[in-house]
PDB file of N, CA and C in Angstrom:
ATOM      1  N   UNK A   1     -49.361  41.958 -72.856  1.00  0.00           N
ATOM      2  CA  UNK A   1     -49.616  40.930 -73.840  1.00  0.00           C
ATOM      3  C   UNK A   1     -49.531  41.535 -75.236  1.00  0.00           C
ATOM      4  N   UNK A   2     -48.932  41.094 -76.147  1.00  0.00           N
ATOM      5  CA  UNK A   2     -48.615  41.368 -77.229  1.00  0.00           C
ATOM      6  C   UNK A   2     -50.027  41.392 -78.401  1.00  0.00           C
ATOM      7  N   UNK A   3     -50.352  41.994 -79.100  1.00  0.00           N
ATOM      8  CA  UNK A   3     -51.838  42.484 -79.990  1.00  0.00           C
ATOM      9  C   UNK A   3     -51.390  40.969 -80.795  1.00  0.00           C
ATOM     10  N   UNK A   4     -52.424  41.035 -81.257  1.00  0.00           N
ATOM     11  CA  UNK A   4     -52.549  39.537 -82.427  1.00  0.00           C
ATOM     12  C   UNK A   4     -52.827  40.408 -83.763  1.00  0.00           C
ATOM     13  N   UNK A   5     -52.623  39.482 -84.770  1.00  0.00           N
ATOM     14  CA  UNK A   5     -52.132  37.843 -84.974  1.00  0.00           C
ATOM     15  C   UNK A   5     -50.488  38.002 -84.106  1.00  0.00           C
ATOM     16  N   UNK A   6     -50.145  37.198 -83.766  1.00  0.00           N
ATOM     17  CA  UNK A   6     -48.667  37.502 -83.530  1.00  0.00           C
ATOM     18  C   UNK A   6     -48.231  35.377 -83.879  1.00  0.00           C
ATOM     19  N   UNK A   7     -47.000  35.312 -83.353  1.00  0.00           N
ATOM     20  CA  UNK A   7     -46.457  33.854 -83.497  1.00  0.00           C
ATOM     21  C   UNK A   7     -46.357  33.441 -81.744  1.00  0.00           C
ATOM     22  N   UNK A   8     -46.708  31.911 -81.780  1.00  0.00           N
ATOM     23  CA  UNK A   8     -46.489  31.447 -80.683  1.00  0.00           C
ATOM     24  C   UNK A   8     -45.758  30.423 -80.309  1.00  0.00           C
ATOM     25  N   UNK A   9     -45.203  29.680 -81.562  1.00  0.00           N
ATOM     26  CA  UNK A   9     -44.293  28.416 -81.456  1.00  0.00           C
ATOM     27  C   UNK A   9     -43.847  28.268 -82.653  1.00  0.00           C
ATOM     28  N   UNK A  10     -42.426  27.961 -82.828  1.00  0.00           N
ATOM     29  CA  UNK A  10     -41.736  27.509 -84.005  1.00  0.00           C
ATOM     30  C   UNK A  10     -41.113  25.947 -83.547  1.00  0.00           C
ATOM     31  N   UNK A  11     -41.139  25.124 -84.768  1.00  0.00           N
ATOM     32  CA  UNK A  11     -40.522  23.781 -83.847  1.00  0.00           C
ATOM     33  C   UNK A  11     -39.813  22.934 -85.174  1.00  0.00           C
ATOM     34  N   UNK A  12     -39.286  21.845 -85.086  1.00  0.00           N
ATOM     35  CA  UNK A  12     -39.011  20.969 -86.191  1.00  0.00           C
ATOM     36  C   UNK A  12     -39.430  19.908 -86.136  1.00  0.00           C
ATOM     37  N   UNK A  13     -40.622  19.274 -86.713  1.00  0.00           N
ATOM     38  CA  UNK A  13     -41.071  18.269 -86.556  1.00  0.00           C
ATOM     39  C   UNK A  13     -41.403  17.216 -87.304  1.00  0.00           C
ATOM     40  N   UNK A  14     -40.815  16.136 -87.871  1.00  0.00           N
ATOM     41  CA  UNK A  14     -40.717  15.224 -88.695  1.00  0.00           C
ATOM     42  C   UNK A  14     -39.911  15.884 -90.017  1.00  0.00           C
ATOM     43  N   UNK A  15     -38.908  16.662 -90.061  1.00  0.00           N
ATOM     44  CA  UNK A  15     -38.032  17.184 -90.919  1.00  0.00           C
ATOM     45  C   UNK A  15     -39.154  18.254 -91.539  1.00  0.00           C
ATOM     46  N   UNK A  16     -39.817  19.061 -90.937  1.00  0.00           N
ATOM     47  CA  UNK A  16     -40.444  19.844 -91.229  1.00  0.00           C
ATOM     48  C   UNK A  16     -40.397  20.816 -90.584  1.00  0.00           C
ATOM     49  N   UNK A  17     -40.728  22.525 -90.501  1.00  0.00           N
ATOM     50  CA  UNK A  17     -41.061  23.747 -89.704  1.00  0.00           C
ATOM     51  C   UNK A  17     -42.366  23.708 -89.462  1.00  0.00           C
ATOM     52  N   UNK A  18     -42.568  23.634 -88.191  1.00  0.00           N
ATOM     53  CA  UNK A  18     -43.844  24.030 -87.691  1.00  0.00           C
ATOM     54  C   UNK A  18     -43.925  25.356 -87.076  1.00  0.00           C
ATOM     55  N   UNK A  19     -44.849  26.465 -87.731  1.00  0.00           N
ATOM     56  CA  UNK A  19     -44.847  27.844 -87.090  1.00  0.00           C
ATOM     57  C   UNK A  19     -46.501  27.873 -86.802  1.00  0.00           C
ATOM     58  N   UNK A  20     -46.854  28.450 -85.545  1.00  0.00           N
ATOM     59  CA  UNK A  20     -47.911  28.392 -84.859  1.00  0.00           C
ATOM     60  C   UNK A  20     -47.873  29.806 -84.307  1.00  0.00           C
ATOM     61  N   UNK A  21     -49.616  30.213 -84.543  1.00  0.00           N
ATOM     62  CA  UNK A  21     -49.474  31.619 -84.253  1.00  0.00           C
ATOM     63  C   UNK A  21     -51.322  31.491 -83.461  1.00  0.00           C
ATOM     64  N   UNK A  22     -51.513  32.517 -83.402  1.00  0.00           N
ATOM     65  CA  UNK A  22     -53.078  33.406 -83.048  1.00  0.00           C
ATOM     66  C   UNK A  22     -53.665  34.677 -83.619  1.00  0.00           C
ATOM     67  N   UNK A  23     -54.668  34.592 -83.865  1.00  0.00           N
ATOM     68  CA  UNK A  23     -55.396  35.495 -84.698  1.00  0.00           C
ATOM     69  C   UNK A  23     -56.723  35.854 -83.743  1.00  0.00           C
ATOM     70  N   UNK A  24     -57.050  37.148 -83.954  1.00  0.00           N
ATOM     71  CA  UNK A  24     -57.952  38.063 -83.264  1.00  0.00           C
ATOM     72  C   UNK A  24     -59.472  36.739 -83.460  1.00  0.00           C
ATOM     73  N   UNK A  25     -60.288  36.530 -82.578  1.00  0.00           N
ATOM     74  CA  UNK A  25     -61.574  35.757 -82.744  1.00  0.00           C
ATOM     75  C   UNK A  25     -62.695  36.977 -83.354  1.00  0.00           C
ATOM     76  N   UNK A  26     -62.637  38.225 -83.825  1.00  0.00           N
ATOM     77  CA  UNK A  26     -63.499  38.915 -84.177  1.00  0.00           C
ATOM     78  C   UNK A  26     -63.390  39.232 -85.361  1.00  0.00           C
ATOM     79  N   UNK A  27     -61.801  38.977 -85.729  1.00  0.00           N
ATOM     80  CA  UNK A  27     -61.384  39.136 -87.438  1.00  0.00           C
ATOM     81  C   UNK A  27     -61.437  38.078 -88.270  1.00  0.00           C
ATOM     82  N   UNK A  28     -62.140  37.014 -87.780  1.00  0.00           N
ATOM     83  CA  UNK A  28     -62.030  35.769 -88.456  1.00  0.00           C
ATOM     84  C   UNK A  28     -63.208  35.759 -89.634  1.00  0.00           C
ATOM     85  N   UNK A  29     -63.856  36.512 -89.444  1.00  0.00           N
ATOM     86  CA  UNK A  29     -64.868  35.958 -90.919  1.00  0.00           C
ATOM     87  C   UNK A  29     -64.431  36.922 -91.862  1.00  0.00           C
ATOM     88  N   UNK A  30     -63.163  38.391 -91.726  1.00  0.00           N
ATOM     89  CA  UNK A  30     -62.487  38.933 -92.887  1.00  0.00           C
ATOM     90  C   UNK A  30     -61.189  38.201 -93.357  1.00  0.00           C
ATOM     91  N   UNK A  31     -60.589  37.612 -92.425  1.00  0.00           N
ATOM     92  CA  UNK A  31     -59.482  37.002 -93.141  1.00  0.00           C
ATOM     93  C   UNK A  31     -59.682  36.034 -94.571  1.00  0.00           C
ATOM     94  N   UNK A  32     -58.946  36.415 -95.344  1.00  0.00           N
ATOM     95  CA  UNK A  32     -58.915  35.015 -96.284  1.00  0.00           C
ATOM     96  C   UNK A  32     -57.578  34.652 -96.378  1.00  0.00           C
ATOM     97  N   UNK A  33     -56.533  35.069 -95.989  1.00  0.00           N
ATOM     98  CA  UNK A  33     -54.659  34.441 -96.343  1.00  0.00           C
ATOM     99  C   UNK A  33     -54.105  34.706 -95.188  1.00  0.00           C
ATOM    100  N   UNK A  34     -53.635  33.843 -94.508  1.00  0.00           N
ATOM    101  CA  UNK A  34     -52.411  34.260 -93.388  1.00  0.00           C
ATOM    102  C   UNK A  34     -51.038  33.863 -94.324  1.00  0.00           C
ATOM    103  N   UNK A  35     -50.406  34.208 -94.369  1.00  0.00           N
ATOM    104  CA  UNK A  35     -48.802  33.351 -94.760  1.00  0.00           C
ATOM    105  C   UNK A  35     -47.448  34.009 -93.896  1.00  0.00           C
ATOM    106  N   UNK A  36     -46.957  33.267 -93.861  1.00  0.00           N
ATOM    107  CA  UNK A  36     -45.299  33.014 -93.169  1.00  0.00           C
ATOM    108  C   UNK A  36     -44.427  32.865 -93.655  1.00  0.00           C
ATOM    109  N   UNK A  37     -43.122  33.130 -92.995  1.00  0.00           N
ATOM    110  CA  UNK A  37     -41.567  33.338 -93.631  1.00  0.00           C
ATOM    111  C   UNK A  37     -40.778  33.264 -92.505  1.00  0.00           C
ATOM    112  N   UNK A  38     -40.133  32.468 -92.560  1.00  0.00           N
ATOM    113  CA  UNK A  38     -38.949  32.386 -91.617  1.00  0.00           C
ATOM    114  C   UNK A  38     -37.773  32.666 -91.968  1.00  0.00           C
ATOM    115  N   UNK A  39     -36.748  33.198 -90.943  1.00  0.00           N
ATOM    116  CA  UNK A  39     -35.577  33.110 -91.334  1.00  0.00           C
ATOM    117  C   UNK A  39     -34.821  33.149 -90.470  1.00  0.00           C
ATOM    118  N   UNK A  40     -33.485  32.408 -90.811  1.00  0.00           N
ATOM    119  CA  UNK A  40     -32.380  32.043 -89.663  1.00  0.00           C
ATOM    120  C   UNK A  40     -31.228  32.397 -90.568  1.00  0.00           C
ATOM    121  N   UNK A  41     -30.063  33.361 -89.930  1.00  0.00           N
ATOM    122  CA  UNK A  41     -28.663  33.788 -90.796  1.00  0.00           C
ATOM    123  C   UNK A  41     -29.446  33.650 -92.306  1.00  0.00           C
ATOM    124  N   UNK A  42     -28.480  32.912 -93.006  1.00  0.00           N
ATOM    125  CA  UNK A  42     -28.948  32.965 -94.350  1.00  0.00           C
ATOM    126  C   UNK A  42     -30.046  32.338 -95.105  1.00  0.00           C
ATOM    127  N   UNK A  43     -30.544  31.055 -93.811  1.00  0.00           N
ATOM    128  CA  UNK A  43     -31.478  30.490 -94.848  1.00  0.00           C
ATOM    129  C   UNK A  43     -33.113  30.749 -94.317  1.00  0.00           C
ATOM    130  N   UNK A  44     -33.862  30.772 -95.520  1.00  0.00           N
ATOM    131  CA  UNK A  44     -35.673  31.270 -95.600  1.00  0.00           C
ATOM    132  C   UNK A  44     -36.305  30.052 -95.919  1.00  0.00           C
ATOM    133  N   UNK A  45     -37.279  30.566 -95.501  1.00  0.00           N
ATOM    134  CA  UNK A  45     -38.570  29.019 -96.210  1.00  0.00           C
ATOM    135  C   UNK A  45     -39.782  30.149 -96.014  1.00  0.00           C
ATOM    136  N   UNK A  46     -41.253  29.374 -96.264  1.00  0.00           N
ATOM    137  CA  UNK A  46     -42.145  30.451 -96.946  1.00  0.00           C
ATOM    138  C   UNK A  46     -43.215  29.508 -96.965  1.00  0.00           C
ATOM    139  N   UNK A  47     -44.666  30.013 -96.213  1.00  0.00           N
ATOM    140  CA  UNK A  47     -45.340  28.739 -96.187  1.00  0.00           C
ATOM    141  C   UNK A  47     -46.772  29.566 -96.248  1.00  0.00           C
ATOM    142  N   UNK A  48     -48.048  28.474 -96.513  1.00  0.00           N
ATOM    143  CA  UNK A  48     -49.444  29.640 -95.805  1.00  0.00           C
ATOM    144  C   UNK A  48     -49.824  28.432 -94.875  1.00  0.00           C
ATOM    145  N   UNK A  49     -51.023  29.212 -94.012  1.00  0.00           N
ATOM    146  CA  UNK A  49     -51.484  28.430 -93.047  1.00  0.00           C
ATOM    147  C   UNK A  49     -53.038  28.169 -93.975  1.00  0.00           C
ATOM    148  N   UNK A  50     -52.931  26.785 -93.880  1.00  0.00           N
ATOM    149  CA  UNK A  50     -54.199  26.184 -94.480  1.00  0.00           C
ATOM    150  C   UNK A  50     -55.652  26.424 -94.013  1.00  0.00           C
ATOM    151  N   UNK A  51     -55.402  26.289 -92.016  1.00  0.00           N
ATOM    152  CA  UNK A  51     -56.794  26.285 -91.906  1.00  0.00           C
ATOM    153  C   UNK A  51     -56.550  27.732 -90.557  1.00  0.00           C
ATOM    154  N   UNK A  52     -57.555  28.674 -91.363  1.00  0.00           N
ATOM    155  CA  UNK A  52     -57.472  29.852 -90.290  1.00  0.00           C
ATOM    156  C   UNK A  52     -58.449  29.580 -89.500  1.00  0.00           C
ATOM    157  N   UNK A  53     -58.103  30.128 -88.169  1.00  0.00           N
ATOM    158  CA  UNK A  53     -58.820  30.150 -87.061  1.00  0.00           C
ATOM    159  C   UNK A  53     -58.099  31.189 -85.911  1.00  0.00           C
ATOM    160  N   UNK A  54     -58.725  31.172 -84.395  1.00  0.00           N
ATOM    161  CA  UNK A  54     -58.161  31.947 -84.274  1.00  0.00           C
ATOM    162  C   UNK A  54     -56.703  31.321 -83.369  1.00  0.00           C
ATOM    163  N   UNK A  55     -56.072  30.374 -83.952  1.00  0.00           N
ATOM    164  CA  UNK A  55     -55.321  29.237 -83.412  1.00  0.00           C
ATOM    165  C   UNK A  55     -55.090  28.399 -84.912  1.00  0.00           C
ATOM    166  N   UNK A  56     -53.330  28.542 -85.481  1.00  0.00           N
ATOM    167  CA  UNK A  56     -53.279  28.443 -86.184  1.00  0.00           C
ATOM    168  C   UNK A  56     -52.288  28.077 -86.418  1.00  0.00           C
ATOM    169  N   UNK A  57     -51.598  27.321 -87.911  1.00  0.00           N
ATOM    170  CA  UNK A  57     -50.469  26.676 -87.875  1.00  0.00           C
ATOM    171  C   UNK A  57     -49.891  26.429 -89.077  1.00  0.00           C
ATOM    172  N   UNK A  58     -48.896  26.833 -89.531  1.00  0.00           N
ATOM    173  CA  UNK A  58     -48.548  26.414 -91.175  1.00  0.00           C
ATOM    174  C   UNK A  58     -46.781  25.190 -90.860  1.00  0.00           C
ATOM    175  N   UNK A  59     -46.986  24.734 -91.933  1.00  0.00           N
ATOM    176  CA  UNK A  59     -45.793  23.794 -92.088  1.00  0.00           C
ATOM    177  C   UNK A  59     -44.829  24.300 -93.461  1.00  0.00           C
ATOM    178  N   UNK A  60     -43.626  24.479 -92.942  1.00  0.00           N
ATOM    179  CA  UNK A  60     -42.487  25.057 -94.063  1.00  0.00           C
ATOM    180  C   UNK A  60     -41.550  23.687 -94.132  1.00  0.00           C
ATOM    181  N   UNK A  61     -40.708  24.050 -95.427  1.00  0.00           N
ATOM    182  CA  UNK A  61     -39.663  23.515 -95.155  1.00  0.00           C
ATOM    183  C   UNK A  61     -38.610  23.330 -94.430  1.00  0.00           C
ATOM    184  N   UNK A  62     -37.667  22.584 -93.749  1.00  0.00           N
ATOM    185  CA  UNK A  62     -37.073  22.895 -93.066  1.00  0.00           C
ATOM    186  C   UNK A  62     -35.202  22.783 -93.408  1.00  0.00           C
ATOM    187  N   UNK A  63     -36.020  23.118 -95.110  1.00  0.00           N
ATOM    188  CA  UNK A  63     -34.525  23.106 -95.766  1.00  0.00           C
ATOM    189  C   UNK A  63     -34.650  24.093 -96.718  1.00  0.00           C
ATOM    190  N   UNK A  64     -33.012  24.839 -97.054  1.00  0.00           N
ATOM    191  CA  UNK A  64     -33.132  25.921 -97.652  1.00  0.00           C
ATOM    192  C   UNK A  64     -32.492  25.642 -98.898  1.00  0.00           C
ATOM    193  N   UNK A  65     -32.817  25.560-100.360  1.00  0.00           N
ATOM    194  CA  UNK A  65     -32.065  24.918-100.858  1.00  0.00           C
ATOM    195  C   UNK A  65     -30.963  25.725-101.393  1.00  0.00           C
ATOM    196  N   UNK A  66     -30.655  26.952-101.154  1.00  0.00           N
ATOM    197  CA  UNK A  66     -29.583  27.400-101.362  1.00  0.00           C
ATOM    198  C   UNK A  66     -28.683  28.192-100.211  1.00  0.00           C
ATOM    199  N   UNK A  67     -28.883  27.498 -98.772  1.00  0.00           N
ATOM    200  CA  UNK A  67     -28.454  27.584 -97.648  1.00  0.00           C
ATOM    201  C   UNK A  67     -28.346  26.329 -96.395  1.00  0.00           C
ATOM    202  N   UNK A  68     -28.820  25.979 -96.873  1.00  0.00           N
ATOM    203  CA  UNK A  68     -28.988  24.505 -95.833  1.00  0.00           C
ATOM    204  C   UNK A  68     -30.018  24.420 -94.881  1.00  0.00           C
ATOM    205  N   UNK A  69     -29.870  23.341 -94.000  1.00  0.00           N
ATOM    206  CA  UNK A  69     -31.210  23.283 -93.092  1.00  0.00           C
ATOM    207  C   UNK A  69     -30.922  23.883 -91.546  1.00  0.00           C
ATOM    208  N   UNK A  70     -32.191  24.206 -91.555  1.00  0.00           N
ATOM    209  CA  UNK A  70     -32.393  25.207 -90.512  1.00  0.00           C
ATOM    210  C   UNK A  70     -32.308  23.926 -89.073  1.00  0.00           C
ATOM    211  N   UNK A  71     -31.962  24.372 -87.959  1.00  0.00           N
ATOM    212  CA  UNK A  71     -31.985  24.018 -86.655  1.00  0.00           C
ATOM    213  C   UNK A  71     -32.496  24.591 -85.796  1.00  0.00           C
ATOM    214  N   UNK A  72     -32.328  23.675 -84.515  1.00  0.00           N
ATOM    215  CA  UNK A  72     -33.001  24.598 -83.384  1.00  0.00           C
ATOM    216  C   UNK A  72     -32.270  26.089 -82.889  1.00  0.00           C
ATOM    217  N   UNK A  73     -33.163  27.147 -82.118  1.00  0.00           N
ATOM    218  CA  UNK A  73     -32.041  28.108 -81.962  1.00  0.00           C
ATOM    219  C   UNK A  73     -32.970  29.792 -82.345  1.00  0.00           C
ATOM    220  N   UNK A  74     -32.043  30.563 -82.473  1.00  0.00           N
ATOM    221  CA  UNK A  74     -33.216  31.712 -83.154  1.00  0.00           C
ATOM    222  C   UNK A  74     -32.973  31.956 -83.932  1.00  0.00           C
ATOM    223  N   UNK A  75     -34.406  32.822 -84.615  1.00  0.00           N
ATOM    224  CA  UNK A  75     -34.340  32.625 -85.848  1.00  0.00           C
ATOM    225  C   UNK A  75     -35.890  34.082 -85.744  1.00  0.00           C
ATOM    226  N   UNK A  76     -35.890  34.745 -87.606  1.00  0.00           N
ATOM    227  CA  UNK A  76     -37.366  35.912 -86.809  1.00  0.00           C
ATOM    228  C   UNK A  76     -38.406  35.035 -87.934  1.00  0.00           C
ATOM    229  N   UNK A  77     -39.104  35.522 -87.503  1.00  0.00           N
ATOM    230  CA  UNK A  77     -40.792  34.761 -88.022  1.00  0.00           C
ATOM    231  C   UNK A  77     -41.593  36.392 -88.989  1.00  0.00           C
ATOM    232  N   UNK A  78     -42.092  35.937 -89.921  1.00  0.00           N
ATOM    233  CA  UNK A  78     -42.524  37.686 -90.663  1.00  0.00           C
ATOM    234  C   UNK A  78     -43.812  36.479 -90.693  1.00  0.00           C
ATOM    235  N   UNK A  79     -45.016  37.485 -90.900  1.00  0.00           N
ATOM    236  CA  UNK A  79     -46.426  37.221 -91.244  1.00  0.00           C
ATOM    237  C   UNK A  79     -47.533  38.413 -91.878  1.00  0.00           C
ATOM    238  N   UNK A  80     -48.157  38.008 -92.741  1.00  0.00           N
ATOM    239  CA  UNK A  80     -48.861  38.658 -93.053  1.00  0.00           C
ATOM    240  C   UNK A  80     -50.603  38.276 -93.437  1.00  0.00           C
ATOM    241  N   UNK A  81     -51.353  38.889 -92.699  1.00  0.00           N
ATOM    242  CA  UNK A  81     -52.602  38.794 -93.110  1.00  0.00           C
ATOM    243  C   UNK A  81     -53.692  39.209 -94.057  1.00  0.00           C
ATOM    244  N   UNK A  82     -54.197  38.707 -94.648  1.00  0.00           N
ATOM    245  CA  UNK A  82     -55.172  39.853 -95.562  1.00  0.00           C
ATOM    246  C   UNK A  82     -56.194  39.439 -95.098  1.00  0.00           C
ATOM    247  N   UNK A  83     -57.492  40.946 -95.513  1.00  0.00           N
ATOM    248  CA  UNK A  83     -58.298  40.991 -94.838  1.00  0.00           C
ATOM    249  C   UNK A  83     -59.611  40.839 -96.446  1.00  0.00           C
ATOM    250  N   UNK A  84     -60.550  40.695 -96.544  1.00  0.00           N
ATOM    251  CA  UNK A  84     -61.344  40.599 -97.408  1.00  0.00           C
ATOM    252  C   UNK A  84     -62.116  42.380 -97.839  1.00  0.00           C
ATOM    253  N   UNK A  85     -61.984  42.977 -97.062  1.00  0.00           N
ATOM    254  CA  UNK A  85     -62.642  44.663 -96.639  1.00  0.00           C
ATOM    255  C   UNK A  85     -61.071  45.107 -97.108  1.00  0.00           C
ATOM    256  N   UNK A  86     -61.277  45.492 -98.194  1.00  0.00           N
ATOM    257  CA  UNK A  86     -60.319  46.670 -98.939  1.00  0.00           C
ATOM    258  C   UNK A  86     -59.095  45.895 -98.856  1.00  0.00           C
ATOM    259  N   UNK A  87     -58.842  44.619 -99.200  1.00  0.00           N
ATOM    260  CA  UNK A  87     -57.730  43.591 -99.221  1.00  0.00           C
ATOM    261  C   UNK A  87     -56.979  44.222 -97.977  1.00  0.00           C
ATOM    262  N   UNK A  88     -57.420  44.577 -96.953  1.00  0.00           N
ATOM    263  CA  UNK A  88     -56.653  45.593 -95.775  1.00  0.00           C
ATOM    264  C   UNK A  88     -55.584  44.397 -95.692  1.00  0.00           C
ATOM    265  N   UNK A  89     -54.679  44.719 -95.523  1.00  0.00           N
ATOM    266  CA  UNK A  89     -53.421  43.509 -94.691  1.00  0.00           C
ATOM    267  C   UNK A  89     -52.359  44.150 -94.140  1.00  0.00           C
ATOM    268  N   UNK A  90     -52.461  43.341 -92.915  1.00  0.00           N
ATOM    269  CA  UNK A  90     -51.664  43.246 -91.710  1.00  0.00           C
ATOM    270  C   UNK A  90     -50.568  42.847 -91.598  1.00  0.00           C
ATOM    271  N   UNK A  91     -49.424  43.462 -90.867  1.00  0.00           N
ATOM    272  CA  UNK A  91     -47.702  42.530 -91.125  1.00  0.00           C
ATOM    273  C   UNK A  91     -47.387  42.845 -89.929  1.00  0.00           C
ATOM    274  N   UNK A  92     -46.382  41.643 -89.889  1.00  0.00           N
ATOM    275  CA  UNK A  92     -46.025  41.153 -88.519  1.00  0.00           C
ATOM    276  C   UNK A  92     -44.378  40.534 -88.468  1.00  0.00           C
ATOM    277  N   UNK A  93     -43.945  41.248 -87.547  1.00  0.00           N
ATOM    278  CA  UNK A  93     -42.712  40.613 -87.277  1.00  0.00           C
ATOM    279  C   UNK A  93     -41.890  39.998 -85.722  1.00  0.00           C
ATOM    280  N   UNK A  94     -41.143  38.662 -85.647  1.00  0.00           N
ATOM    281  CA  UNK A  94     -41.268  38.298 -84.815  1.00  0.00           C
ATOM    282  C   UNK A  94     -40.154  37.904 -84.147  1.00  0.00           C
ATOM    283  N   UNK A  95     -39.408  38.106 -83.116  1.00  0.00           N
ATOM    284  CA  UNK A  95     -37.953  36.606 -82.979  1.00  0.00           C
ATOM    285  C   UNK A  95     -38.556  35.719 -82.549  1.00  0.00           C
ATOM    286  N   UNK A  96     -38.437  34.421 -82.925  1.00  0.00           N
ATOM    287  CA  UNK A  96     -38.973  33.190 -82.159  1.00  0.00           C
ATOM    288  C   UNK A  96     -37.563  32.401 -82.171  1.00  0.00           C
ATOM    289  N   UNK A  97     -37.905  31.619 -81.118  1.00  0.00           N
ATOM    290  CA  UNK A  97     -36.864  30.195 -80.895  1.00  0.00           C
ATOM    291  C   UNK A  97     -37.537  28.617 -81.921  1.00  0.00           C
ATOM    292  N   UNK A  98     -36.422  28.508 -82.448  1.00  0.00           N
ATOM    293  CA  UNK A  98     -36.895  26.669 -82.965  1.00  0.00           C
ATOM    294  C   UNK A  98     -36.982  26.217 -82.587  1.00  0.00           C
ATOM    295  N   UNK A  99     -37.607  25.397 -81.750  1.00  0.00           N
ATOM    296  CA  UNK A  99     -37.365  24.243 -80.390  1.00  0.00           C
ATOM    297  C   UNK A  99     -36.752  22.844 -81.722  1.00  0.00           C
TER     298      UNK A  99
END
């Protein structure tokens, strides 16, 4: 099993990116920022996850405006956490599928 935070679902849903991940249940009262980045060939989007927990979810665009819109297919997922104890932060990289 892969260490956390890691990603667990990428999707497109109502012309939007949905990226869904997990976070450690013991690191939750240091976190204060998760954020995300996707990318497929040329085009990125860039999002934070609003509500941390250890089950979690941010919404990107699912358009690039100087590449076009992303589809289903693969694509890698980057993340990064900060921690509140010495701004410690965590990075993460991922391939996920778009459903």
């Amino acid at each position: 099993m892969a260490t956390r935070p890691n990603f667990t679902d990428a999707q497109l849903v109502n012309g939007k990116l949905r990226i869904e991940g997990v976070s450690d249940d013991e690191d939750l009262p240091e976190i204060v920022d998760i954020r995300v980045v996707l990318v497929q060939g040329e085009r990125i989007t860039a999002g934070k996850v609003d509500q941390i927990s250890t089950v979690w979810s941010a919404e990107l665009s699912a358009t690039d405006p100087n590449a076009g819109d992303f589809h289903t297919g693969d694509a890698v997922a980057f993340g990064w956490e900060t921690h509140k104890t010495n701004a410690f932060t965590m990075t993460w990289t991922e391939p996920v599928t778009i459903r």
